[in-house]
N, C-alpha and C. Protein backbone atom coordinates (compact mmCIF):
# COMPACT_ATOMS: atom_id res chain seq x y z
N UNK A 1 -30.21 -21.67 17.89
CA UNK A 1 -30.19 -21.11 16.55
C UNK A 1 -28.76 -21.13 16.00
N UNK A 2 -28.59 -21.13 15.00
CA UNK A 2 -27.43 -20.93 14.07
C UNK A 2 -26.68 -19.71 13.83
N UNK A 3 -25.67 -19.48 14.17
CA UNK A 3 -24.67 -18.36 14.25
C UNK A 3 -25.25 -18.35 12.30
N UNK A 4 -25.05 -16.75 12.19
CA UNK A 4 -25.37 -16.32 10.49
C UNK A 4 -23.96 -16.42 9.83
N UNK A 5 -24.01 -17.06 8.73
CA UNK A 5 -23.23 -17.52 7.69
C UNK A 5 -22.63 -16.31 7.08
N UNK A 6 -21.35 -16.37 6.77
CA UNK A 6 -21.06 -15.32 5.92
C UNK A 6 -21.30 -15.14 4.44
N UNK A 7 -21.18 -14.12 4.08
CA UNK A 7 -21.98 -14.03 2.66
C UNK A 7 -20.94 -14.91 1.49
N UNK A 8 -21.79 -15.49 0.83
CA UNK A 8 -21.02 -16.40 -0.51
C UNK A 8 -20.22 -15.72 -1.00
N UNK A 9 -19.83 -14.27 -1.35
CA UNK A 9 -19.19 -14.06 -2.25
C UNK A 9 -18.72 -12.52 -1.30
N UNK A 10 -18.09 -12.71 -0.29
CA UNK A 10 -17.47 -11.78 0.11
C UNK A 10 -16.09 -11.33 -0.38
N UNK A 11 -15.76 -10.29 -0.52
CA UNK A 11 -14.29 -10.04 -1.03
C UNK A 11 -13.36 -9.02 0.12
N UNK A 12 -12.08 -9.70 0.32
CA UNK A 12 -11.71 -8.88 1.43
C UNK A 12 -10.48 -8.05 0.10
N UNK A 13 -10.68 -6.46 0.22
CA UNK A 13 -9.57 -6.10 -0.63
C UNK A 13 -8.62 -6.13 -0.08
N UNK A 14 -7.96 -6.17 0.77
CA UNK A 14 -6.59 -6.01 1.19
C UNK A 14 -5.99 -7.63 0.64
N UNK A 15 -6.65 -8.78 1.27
CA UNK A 15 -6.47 -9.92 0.69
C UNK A 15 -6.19 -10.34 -1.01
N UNK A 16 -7.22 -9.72 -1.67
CA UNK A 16 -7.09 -9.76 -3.15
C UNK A 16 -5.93 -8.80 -3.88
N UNK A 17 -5.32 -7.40 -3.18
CA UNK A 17 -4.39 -6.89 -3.30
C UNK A 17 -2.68 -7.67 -3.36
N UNK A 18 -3.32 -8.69 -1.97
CA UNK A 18 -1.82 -9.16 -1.60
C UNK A 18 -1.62 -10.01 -2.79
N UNK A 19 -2.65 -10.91 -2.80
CA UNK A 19 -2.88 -12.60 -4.09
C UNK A 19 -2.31 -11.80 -4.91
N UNK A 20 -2.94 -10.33 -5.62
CA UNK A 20 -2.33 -9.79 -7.18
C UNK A 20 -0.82 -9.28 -6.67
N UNK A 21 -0.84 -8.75 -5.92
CA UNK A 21 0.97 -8.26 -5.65
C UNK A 21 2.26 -9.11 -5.18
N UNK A 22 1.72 -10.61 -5.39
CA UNK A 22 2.80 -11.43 -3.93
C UNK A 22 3.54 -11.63 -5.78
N UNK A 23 3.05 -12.15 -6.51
CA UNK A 23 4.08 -12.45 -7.83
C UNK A 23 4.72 -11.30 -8.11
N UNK A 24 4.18 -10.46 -7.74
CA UNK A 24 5.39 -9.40 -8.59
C UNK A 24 6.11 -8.78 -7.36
N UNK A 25 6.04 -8.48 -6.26
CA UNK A 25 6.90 -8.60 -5.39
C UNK A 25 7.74 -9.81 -5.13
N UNK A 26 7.56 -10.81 -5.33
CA UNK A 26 8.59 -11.86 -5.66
C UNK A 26 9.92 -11.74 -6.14
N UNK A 27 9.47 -11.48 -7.17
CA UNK A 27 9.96 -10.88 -8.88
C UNK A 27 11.08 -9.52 -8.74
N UNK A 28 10.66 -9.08 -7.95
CA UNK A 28 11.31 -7.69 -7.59
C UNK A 28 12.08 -8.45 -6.43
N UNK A 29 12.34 -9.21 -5.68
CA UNK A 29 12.78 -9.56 -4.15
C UNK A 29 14.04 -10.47 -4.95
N UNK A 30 13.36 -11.43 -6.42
CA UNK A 30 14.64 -11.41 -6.62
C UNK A 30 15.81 -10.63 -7.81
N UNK A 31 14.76 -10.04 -8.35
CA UNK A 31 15.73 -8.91 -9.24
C UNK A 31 17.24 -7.94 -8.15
N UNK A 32 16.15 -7.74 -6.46
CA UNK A 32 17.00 -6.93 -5.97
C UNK A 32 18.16 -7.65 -5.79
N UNK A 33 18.00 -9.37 -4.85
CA UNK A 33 18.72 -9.92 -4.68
C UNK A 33 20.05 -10.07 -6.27
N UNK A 34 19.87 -10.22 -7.32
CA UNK A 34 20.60 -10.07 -8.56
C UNK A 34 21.53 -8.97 -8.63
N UNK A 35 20.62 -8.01 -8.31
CA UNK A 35 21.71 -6.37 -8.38
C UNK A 35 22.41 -6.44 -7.58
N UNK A 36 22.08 -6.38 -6.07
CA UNK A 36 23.18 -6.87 -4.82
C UNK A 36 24.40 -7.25 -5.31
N UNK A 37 23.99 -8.70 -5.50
CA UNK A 37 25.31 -9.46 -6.24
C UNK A 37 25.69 -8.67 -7.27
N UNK A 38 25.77 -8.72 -8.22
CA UNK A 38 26.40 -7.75 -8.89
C UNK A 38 27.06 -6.35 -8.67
N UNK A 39 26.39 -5.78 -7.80
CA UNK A 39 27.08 -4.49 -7.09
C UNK A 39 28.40 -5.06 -6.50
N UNK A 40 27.70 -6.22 -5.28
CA UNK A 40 28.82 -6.78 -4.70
C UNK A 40 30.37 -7.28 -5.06
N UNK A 41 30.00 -7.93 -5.96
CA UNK A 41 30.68 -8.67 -6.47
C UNK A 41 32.17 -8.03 -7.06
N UNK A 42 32.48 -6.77 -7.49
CA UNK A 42 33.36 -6.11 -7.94
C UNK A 42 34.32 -5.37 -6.24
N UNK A 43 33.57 -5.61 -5.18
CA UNK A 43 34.33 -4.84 -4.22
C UNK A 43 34.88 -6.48 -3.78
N UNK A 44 34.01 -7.61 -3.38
CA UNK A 44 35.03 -8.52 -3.11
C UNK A 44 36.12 -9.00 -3.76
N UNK A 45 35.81 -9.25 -4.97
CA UNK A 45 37.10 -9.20 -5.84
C UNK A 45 38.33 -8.34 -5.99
N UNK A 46 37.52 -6.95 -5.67
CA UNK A 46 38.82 -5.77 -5.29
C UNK A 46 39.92 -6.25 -3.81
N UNK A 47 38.74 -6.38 -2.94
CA UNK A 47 39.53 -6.99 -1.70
C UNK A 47 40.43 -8.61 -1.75
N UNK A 48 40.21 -9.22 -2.06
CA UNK A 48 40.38 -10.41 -2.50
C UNK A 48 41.84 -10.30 -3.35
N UNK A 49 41.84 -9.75 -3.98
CA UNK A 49 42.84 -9.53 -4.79
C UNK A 49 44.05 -7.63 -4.26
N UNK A 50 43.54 -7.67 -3.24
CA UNK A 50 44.60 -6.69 -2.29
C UNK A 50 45.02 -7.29 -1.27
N UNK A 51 44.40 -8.61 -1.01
CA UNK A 51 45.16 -9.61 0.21
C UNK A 51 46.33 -10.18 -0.09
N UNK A 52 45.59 -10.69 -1.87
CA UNK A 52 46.74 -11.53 -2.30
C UNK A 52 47.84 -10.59 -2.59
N UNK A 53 47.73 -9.65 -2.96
CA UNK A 53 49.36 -8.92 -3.61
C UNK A 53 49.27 -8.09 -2.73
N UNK A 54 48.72 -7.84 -1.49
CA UNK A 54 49.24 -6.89 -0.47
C UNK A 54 48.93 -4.94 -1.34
N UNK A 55 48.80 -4.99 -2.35
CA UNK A 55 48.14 -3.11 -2.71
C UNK A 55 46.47 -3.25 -2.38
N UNK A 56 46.41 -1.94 -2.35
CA UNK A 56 45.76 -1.23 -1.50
C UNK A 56 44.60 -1.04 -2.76
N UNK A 57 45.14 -0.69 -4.05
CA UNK A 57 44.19 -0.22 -5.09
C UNK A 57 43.13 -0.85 -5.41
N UNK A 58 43.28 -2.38 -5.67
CA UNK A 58 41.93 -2.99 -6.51
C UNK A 58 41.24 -2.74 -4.92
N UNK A 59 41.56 -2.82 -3.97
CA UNK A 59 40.17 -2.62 -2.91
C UNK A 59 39.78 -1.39 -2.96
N UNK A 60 40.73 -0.57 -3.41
CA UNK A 60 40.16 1.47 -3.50
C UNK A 60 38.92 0.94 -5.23
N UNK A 61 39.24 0.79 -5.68
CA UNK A 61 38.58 0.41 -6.71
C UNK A 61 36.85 -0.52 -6.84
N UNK A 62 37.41 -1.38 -6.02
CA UNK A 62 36.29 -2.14 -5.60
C UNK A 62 34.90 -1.48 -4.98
N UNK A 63 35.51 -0.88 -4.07
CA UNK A 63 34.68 0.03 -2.96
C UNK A 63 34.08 1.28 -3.71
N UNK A 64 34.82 2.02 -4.45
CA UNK A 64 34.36 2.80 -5.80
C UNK A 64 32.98 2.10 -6.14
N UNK A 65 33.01 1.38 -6.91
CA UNK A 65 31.62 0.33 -7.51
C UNK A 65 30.49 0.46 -6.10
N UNK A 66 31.16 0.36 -4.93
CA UNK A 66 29.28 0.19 -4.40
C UNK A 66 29.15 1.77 -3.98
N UNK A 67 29.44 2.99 -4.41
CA UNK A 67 29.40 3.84 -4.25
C UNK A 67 28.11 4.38 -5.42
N UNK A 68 27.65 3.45 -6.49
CA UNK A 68 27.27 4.05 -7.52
C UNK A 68 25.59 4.05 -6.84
N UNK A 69 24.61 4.25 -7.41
CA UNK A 69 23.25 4.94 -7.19
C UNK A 69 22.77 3.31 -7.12
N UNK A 70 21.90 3.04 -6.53
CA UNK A 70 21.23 1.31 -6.41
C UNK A 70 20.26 1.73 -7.85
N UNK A 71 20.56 0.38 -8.50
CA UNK A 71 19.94 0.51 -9.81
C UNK A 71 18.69 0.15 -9.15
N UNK A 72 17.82 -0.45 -8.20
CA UNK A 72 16.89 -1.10 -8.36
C UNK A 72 15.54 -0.24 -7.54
N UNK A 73 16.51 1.07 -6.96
CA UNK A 73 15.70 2.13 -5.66
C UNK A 73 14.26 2.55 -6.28
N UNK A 74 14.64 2.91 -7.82
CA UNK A 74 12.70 3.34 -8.89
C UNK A 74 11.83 2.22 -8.69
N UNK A 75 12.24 1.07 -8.59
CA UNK A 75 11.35 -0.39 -9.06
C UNK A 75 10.97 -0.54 -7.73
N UNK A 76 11.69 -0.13 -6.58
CA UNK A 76 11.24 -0.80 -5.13
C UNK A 76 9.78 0.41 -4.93
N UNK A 77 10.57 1.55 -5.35
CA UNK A 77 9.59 3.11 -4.76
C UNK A 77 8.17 2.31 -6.02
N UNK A 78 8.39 1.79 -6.76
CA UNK A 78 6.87 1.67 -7.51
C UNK A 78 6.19 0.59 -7.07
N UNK A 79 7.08 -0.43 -6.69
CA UNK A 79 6.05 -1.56 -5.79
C UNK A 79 5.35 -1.40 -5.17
N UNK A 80 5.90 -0.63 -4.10
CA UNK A 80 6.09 -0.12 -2.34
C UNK A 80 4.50 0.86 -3.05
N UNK A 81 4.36 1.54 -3.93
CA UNK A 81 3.62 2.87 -4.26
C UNK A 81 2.35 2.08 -4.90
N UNK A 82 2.29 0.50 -5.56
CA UNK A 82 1.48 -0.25 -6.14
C UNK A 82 0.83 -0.42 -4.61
N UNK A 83 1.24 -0.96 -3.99
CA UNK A 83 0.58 -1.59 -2.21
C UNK A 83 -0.33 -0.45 -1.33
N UNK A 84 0.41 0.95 -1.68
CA UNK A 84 0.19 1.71 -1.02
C UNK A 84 -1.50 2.36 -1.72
N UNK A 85 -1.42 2.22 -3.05
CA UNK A 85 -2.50 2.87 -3.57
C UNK A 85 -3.67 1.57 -3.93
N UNK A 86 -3.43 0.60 -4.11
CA UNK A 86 -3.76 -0.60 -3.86
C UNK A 86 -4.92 -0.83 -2.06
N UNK A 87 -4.37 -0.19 -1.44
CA UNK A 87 -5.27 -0.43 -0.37
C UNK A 87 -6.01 1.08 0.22
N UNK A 88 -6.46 2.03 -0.83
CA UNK A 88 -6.66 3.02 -0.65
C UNK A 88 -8.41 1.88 -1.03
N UNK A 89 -9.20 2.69 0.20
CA UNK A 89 -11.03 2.49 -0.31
C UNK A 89 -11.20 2.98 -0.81
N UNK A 90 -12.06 2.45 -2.34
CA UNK A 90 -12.76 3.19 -3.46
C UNK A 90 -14.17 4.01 -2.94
């Protein structure tokens, strides 16, 4: 006899969750990657420019900048909170 077929039109939700969430987690993976750099970017230049002239300040300065709040921490907590409620059974 024949092993039973699975049904034509089965839906796995966790699967259909991921398909709707992989673009916009993308999207967010590279927005974060963007902010990074940009955070970054003001402390290497601080350092970079305390090698060359030997002061101490543009790197006190630099390092200042990644001290500030991650612009991107609301957008990750709502993804992260889309996935989470997303695989709750109706």
């Amino acid at each position: 006899t024949k092993p039973p077929s699975p049904p034509r039109h089965s839906l796995d939700r966790a699967s259909e969750i991921r398909q709707f969430l992989s673009p916009v987690e993308k999207q967010c993976h590279l927005k974060n990657e963007k902010a990074a750099l940009q955070q970054l970017l003001p402390a290497y230049l601080g350092y970079t420019i305390s090698l060359v002239t030997g002061n101490p300040l543009p790197l006190l300065v630099g390092a200042a900048s990644l001290m500030g709040k991650d612009p991107m921490q609301e957008e990750n907590a709502n993804v992260h909170g889309f996935r989470g409620m997303g695989g709750r059974v109706a």
